[in-house]
PDB file of N, CA and C in Angstrom:
ATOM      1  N   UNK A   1      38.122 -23.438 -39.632  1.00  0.00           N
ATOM      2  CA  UNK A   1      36.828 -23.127 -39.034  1.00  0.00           C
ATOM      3  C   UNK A   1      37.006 -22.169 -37.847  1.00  0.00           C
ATOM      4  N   UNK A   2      37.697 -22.616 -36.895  1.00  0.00           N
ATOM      5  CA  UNK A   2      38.121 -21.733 -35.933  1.00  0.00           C
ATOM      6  C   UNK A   2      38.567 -20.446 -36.079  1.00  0.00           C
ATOM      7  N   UNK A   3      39.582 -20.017 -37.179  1.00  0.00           N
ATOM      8  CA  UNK A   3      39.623 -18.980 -37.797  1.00  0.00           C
ATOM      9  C   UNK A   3      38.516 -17.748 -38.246  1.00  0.00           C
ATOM     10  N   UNK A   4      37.932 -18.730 -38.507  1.00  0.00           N
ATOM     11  CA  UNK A   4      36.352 -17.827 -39.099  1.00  0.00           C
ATOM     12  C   UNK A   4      35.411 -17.611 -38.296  1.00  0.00           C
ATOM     13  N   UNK A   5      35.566 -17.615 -37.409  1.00  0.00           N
ATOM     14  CA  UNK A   5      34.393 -17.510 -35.695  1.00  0.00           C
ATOM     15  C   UNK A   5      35.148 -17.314 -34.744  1.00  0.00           C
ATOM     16  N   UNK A   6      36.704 -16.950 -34.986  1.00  0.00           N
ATOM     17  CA  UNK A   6      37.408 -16.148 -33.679  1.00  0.00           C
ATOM     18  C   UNK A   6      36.844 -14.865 -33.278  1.00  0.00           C
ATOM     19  N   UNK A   7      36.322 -14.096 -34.482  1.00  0.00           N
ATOM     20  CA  UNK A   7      35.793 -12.614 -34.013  1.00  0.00           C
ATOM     21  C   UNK A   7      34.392 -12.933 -32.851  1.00  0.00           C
ATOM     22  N   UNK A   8      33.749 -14.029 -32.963  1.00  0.00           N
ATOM     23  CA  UNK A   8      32.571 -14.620 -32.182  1.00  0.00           C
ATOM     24  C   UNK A   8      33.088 -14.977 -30.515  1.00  0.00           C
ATOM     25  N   UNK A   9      34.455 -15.130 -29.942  1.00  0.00           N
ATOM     26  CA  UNK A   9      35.217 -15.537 -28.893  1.00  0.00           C
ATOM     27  C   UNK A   9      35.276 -14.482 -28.659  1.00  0.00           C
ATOM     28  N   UNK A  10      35.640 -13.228 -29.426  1.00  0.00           N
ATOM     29  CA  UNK A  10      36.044 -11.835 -28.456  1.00  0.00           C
ATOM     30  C   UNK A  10      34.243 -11.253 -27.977  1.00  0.00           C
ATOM     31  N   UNK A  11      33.455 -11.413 -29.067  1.00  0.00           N
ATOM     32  CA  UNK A  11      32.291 -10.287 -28.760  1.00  0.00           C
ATOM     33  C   UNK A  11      31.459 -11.423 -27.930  1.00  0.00           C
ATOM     34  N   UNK A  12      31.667 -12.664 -27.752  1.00  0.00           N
ATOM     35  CA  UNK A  12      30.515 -13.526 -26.613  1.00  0.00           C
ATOM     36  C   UNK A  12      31.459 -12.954 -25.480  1.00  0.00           C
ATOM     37  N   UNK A  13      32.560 -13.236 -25.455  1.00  0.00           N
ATOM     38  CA  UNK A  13      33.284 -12.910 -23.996  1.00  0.00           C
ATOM     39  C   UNK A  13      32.850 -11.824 -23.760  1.00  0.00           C
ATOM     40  N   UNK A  14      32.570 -10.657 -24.395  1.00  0.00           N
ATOM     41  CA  UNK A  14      32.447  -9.272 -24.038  1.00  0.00           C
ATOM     42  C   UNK A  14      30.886  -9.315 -23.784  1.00  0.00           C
ATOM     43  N   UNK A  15      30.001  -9.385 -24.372  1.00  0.00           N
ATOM     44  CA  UNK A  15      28.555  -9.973 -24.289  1.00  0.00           C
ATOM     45  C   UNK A  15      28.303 -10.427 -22.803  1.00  0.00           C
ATOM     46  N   UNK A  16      29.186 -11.584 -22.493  1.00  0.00           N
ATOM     47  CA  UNK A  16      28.589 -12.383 -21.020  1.00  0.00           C
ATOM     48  C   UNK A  16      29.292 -11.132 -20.177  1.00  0.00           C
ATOM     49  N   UNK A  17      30.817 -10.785 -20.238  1.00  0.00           N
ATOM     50  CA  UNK A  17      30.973  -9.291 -19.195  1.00  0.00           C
ATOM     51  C   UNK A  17      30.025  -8.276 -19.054  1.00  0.00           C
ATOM     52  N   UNK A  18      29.699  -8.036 -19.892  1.00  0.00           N
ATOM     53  CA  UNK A  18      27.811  -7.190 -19.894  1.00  0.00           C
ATOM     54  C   UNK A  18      27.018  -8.101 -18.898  1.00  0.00           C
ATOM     55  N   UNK A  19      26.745  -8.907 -19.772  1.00  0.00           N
ATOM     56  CA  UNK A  19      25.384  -9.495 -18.913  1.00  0.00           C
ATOM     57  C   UNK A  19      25.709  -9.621 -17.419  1.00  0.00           C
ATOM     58  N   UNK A  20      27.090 -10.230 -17.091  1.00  0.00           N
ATOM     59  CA  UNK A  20      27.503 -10.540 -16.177  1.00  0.00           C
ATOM     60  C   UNK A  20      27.417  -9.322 -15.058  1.00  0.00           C
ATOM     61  N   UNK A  21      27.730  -8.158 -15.794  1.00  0.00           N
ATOM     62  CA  UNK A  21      28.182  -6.888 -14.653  1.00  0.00           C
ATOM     63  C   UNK A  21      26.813  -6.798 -14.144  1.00  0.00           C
ATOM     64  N   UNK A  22      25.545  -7.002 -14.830  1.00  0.00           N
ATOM     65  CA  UNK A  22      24.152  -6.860 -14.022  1.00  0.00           C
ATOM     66  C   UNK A  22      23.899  -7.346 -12.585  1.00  0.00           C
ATOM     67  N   UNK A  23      25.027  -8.155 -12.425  1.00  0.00           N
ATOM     68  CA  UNK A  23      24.757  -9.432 -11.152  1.00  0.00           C
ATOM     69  C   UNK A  23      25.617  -8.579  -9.684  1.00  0.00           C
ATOM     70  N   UNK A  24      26.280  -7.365 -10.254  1.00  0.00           N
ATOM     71  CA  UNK A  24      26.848  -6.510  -9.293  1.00  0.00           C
ATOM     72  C   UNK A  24      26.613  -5.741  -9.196  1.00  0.00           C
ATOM     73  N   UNK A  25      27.093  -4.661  -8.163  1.00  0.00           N
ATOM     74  CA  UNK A  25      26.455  -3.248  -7.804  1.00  0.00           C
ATOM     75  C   UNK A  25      26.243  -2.344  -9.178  1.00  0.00           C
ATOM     76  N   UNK A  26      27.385  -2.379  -9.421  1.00  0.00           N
ATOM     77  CA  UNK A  26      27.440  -1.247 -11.034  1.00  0.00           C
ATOM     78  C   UNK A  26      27.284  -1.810 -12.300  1.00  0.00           C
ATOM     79  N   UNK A  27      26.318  -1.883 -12.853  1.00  0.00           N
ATOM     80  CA  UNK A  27      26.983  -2.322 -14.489  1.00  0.00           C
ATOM     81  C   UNK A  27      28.130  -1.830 -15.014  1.00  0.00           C
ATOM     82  N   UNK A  28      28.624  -2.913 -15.972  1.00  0.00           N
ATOM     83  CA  UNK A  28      29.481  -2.597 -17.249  1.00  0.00           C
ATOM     84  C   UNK A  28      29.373  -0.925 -17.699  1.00  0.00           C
ATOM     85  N   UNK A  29      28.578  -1.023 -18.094  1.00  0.00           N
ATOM     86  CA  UNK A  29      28.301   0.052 -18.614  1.00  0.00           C
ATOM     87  C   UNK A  29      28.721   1.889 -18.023  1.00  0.00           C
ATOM     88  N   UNK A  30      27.860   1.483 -16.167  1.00  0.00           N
ATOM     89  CA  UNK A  30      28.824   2.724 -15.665  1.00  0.00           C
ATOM     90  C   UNK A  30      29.872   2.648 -15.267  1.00  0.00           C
ATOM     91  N   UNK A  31      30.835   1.709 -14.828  1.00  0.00           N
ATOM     92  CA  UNK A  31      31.902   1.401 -15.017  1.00  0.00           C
ATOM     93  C   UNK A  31      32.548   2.054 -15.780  1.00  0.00           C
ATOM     94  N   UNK A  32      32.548   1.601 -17.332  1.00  0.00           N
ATOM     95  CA  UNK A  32      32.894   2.530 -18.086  1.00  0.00           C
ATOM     96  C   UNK A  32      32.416   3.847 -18.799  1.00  0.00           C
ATOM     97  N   UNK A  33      31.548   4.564 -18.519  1.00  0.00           N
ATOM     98  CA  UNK A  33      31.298   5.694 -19.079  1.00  0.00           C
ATOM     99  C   UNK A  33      31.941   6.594 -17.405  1.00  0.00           C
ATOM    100  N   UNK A  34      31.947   5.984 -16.469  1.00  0.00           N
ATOM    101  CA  UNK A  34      32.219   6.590 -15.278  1.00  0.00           C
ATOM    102  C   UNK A  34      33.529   6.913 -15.100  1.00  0.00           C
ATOM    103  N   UNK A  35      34.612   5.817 -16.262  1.00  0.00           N
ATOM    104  CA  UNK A  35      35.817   5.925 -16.073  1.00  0.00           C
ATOM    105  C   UNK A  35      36.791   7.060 -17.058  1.00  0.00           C
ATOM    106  N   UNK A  36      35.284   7.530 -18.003  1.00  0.00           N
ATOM    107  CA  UNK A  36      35.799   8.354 -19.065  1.00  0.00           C
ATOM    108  C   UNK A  36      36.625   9.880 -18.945  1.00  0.00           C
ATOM    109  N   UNK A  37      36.359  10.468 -17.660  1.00  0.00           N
ATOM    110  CA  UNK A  37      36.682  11.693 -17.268  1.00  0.00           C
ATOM    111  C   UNK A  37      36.257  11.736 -15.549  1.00  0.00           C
ATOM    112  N   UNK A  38      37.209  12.809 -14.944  1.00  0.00           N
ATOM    113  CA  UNK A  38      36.652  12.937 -13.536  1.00  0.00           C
ATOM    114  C   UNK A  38      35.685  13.545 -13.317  1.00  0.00           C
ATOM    115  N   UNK A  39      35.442  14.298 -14.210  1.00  0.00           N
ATOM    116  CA  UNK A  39      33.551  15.574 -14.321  1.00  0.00           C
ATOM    117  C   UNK A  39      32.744  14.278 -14.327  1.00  0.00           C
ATOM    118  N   UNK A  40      33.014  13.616 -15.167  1.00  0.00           N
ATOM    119  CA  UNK A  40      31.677  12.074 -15.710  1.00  0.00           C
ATOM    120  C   UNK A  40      31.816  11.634 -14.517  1.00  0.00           C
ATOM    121  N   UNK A  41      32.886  11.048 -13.535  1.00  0.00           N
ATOM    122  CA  UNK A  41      32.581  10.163 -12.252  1.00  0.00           C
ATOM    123  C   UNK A  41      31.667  10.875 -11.252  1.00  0.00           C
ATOM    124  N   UNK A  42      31.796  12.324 -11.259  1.00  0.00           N
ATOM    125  CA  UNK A  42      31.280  13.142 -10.533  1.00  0.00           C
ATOM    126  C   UNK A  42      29.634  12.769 -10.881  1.00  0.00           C
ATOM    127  N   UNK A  43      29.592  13.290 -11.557  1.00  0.00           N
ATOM    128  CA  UNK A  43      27.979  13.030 -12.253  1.00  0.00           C
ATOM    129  C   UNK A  43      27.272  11.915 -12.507  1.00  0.00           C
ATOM    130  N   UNK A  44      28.398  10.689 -13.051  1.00  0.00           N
ATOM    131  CA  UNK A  44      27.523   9.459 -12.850  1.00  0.00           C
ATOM    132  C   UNK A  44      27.291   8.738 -10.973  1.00  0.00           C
ATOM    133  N   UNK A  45      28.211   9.443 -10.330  1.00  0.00           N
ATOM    134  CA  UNK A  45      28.080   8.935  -8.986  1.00  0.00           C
ATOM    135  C   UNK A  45      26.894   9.701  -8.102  1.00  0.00           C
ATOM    136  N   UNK A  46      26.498  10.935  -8.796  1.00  0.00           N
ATOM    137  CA  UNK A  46      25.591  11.679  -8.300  1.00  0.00           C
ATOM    138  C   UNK A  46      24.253  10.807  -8.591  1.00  0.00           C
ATOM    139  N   UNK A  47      23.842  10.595  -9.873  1.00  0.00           N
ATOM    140  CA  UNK A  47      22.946  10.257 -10.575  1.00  0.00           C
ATOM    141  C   UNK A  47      22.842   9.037 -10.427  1.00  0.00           C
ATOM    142  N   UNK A  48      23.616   7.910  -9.733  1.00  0.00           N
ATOM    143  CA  UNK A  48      23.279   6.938  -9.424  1.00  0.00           C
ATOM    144  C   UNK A  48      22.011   6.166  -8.320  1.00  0.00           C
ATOM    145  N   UNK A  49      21.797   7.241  -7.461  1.00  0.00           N
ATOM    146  CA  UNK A  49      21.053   7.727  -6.929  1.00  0.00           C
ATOM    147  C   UNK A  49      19.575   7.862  -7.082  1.00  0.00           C
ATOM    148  N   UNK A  50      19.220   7.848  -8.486  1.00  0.00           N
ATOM    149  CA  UNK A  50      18.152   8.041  -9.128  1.00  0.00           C
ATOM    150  C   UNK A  50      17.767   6.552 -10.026  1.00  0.00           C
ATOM    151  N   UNK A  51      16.571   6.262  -9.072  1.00  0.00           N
ATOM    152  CA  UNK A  51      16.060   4.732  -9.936  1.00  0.00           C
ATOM    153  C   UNK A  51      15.756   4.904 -11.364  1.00  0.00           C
ATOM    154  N   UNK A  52      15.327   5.817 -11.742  1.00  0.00           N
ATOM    155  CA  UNK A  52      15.238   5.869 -13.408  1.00  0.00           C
ATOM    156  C   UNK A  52      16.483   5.656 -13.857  1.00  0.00           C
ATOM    157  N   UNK A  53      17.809   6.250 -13.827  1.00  0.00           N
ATOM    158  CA  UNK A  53      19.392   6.820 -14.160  1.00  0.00           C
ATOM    159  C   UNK A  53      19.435   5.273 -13.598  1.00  0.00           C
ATOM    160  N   UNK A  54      19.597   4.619 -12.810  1.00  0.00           N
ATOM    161  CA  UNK A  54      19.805   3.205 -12.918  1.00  0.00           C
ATOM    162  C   UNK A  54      19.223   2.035 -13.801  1.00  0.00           C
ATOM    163  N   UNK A  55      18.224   1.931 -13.418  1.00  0.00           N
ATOM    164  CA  UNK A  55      17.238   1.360 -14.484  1.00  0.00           C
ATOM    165  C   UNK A  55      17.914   1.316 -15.879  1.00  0.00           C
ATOM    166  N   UNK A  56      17.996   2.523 -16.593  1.00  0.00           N
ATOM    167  CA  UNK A  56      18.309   2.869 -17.872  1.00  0.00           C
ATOM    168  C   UNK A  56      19.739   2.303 -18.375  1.00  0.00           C
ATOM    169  N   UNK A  57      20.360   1.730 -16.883  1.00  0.00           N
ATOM    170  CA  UNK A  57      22.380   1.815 -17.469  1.00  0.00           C
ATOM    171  C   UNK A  57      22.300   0.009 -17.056  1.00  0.00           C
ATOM    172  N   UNK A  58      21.327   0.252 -16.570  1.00  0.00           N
ATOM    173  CA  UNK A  58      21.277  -1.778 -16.175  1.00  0.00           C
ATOM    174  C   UNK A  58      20.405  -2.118 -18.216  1.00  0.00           C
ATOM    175  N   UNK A  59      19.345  -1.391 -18.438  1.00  0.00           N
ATOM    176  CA  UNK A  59      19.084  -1.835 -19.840  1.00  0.00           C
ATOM    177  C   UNK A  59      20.017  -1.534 -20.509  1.00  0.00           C
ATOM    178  N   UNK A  60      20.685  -0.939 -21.197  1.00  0.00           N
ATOM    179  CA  UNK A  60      21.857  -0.708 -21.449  1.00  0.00           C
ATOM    180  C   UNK A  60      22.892  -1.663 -21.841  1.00  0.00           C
ATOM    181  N   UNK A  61      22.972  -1.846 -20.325  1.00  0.00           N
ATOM    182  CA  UNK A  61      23.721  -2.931 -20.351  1.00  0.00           C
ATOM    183  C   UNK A  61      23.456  -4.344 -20.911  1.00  0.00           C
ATOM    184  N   UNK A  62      22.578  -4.350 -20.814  1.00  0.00           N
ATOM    185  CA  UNK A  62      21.379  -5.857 -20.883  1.00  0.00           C
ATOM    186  C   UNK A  62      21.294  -5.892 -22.390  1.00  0.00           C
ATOM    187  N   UNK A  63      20.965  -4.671 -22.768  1.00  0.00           N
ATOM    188  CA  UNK A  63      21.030  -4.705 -24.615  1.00  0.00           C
ATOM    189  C   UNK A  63      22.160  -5.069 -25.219  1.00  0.00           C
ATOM    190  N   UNK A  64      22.981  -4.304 -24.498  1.00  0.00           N
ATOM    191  CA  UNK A  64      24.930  -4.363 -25.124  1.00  0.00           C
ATOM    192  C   UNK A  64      24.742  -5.911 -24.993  1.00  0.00           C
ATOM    193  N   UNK A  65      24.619  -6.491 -24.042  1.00  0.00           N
ATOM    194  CA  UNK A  65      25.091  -8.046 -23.952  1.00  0.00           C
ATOM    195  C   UNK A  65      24.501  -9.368 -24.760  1.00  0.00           C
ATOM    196  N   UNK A  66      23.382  -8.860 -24.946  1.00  0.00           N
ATOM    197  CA  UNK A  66      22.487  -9.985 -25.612  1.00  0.00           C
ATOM    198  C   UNK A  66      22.715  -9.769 -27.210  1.00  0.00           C
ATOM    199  N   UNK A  67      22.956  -8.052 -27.507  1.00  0.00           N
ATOM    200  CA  UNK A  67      23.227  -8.198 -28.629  1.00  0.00           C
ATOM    201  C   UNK A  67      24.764  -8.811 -29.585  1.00  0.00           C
ATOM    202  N   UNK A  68      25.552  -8.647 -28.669  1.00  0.00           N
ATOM    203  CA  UNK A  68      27.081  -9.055 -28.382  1.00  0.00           C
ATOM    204  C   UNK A  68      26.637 -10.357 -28.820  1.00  0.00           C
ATOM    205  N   UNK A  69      26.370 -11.547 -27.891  1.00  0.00           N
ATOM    206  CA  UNK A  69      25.957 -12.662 -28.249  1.00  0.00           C
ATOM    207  C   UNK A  69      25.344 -13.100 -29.219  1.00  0.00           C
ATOM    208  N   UNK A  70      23.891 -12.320 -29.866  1.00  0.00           N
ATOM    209  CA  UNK A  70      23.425 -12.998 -30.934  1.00  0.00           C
ATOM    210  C   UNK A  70      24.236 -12.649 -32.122  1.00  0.00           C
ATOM    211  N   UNK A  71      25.035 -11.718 -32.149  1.00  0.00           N
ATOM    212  CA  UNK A  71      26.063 -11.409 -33.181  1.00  0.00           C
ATOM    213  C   UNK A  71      27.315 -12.612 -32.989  1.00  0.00           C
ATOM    214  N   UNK A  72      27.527 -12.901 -32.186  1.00  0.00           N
ATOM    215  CA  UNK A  72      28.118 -13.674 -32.222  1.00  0.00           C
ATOM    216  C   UNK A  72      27.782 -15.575 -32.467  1.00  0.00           C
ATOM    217  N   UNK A  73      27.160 -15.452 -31.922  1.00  0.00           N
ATOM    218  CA  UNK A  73      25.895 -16.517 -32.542  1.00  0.00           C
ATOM    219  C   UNK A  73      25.476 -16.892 -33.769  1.00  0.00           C
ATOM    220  N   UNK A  74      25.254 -15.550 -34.549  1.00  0.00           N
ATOM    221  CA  UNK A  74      25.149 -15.773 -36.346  1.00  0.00           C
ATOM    222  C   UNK A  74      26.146 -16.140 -36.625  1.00  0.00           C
ATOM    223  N   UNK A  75      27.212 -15.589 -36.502  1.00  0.00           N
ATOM    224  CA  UNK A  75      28.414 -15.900 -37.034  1.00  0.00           C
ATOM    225  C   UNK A  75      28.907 -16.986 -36.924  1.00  0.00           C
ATOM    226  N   UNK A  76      29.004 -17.751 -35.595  1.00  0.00           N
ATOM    227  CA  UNK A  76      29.024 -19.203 -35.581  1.00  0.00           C
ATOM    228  C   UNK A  76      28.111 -19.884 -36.213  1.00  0.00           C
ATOM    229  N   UNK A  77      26.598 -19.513 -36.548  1.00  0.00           N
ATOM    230  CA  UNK A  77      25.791 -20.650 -36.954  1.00  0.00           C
ATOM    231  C   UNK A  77      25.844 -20.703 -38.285  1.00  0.00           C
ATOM    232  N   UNK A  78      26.049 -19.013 -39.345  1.00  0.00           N
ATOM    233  CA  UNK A  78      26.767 -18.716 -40.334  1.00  0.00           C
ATOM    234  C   UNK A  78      27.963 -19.942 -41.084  1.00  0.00           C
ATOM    235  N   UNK A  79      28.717 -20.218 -40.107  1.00  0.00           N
ATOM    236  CA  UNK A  79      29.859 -20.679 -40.294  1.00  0.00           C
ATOM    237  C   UNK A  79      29.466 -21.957 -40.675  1.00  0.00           C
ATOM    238  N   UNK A  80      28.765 -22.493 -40.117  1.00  0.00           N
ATOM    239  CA  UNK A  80      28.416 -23.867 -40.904  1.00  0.00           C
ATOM    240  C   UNK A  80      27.015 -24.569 -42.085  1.00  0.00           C
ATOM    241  N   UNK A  81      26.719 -22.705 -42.280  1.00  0.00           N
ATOM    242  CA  UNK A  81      25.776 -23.121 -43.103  1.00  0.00           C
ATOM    243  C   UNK A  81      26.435 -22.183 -44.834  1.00  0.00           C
ATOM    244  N   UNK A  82      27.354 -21.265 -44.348  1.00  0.00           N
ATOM    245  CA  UNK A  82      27.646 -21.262 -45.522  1.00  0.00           C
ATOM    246  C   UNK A  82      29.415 -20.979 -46.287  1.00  0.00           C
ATOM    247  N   UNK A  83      29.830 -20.784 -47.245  1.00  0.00           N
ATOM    248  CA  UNK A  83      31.037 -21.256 -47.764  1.00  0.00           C
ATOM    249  C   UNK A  83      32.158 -20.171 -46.847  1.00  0.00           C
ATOM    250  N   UNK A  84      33.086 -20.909 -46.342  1.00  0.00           N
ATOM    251  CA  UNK A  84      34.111 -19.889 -45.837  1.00  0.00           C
ATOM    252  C   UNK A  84      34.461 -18.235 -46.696  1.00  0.00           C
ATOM    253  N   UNK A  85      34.277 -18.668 -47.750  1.00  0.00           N
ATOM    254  CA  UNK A  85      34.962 -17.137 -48.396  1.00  0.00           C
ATOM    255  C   UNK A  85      33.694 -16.199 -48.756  1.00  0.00           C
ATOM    256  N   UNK A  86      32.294 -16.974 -48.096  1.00  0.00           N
ATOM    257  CA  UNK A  86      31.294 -15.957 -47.933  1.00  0.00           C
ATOM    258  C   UNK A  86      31.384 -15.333 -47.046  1.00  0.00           C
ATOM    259  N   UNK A  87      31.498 -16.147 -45.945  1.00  0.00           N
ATOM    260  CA  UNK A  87      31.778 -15.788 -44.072  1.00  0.00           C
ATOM    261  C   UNK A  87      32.791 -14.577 -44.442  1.00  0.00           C
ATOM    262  N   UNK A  88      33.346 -14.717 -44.783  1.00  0.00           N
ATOM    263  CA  UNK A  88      34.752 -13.782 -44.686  1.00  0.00           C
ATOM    264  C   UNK A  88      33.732 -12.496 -45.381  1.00  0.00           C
ATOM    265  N   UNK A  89      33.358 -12.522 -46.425  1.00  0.00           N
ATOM    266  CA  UNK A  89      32.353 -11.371 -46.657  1.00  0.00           C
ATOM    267  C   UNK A  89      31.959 -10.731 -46.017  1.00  0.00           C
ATOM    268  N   UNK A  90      30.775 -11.917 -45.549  1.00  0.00           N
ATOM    269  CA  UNK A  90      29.515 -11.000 -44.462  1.00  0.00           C
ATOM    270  C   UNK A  90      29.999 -10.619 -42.892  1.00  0.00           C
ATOM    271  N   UNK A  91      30.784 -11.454 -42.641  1.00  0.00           N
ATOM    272  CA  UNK A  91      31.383 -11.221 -41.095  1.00  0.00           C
ATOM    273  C   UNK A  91      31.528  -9.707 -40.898  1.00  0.00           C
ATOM    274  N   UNK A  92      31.988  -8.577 -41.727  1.00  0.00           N
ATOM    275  CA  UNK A  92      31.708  -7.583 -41.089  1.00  0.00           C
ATOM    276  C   UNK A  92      31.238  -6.651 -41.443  1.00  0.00           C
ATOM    277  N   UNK A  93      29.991  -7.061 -42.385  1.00  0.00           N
ATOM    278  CA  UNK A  93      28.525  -6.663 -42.361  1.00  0.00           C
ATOM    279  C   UNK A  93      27.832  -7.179 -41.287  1.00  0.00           C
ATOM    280  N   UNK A  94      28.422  -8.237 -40.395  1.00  0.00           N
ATOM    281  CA  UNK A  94      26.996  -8.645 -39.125  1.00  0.00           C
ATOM    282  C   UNK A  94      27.507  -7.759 -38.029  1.00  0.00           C
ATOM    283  N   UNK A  95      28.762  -7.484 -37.894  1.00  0.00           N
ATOM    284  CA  UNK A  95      29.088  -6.445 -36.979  1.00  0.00           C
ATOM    285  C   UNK A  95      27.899  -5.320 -37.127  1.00  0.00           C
ATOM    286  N   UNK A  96      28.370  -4.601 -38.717  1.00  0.00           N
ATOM    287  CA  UNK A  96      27.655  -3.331 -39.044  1.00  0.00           C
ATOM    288  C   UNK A  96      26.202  -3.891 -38.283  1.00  0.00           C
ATOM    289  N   UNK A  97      25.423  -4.798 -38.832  1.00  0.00           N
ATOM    290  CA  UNK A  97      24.097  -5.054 -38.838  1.00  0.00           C
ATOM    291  C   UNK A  97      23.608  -5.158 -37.380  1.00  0.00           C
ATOM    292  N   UNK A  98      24.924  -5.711 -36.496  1.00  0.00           N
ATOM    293  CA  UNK A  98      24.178  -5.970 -35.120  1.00  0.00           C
ATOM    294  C   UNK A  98      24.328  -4.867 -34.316  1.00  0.00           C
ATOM    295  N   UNK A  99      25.217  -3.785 -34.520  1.00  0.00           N
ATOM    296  CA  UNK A  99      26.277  -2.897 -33.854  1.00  0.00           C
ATOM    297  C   UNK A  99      25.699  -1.347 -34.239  1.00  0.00           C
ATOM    298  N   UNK A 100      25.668  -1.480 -35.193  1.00  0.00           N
ATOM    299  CA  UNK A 100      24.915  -0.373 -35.755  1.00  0.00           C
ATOM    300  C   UNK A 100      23.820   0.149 -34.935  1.00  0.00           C
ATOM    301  N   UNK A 101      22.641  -0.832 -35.307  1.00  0.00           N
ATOM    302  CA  UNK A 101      21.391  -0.591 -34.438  1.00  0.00           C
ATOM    303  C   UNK A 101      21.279  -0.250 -33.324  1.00  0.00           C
ATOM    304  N   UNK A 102      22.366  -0.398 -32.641  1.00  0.00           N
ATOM    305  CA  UNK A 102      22.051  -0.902 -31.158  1.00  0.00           C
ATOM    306  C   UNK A 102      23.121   0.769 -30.662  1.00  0.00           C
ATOM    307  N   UNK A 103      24.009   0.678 -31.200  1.00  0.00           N
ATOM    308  CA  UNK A 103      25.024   2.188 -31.273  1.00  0.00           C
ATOM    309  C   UNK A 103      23.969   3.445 -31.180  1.00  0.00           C
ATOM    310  N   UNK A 104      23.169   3.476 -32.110  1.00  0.00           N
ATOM    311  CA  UNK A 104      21.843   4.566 -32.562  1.00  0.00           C
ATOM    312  C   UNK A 104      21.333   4.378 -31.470  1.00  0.00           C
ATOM    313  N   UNK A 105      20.224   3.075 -31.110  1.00  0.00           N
ATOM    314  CA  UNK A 105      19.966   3.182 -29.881  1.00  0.00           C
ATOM    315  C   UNK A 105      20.698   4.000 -28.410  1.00  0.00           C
ATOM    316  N   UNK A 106      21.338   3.439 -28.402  1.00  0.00           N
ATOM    317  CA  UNK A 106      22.032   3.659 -26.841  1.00  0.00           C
ATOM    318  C   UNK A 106      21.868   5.379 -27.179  1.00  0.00           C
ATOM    319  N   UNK A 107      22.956   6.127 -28.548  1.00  0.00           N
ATOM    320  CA  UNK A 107      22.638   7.552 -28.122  1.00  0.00           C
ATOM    321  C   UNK A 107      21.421   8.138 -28.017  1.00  0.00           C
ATOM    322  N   UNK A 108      20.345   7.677 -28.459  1.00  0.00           N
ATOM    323  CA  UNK A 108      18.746   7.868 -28.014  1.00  0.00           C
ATOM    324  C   UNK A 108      18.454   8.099 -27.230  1.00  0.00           C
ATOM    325  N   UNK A 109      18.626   6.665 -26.061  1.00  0.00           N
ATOM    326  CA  UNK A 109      18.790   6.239 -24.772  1.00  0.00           C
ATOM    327  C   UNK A 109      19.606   6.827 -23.784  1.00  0.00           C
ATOM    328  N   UNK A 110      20.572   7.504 -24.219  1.00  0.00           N
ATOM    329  CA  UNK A 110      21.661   8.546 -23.354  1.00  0.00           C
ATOM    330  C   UNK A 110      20.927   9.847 -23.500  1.00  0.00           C
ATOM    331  N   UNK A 111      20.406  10.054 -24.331  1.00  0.00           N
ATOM    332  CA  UNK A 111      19.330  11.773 -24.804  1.00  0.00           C
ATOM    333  C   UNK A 111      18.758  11.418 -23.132  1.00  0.00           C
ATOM    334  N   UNK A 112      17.783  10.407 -23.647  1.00  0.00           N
ATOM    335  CA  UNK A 112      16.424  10.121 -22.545  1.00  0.00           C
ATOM    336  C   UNK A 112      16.776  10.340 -21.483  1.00  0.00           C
ATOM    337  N   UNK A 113      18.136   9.575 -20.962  1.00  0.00           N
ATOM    338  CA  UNK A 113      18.316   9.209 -19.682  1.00  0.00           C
ATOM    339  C   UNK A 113      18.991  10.853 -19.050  1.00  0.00           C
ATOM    340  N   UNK A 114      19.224  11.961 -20.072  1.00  0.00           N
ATOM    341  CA  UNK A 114      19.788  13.086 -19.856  1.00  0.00           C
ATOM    342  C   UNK A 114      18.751  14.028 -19.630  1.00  0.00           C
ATOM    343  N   UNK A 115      17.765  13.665 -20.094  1.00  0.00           N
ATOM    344  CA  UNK A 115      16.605  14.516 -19.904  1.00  0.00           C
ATOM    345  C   UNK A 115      15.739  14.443 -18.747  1.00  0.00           C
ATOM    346  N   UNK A 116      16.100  13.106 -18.370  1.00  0.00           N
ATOM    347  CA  UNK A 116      15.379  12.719 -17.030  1.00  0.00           C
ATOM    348  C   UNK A 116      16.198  13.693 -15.718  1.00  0.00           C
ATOM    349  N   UNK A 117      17.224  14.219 -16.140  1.00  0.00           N
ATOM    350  CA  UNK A 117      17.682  14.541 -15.006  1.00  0.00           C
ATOM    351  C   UNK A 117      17.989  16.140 -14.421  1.00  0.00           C
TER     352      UNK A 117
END
């Protein structure tokens, strides 16, 4: 059983580090897009500055995390409603299904938040 809902231990842990980074100055989120290049620190430290450009990296963040969790969530509740060598199936189709959506989103959401500025 444990086997089959280990992938659910990495993406809740990562999920609550999201949610969690909301409770501090920077989200998760600029954290890491800030850490991607020194041009990006430049620019996300500029733009921090701007309540919209915040706003947008705190939702962001807030999406990444909740969705982290309910993906991880199916998969545990998955696990006891149906046969192990289904789980093993669908497990990473719920990635695709939860990850996907939310991937599309965010570059949407990175357009927006680029246009604002």
């Amino acid at each position: 059983q444990f086997l089959l809902v280990k992938d659910s231990l990495v993406s809740a842990t990562i999920g609550l580090a999201f949610l969690g980074s909301l409770l501090a100055a920077r989200p998760l989120i600029f954290v890491i897009a800030r850490a991607q290049s020194p041009e990006r620190a430049v620019v996300f430290d500029a733009r921090w500055a701007e309540p919209a450009f915040r706003r947008g990296l705190r939702e962001m963040t807030g999406v990444w995390g909740g969705v982290l969790l309910a993906e991880a969530a199916t998969r545990v509740g998955l696990s006891g409603l149906i046969p192990p060598a289904a789980l093993l199936l669908v497990s990473p189709l719920l990635a695709v299904a939860f990850l996907g959506p939310v991937g599309l989103w965010t570059v949407r959401r990175r357009r927006s938040l680029k246009e604002t500025s």
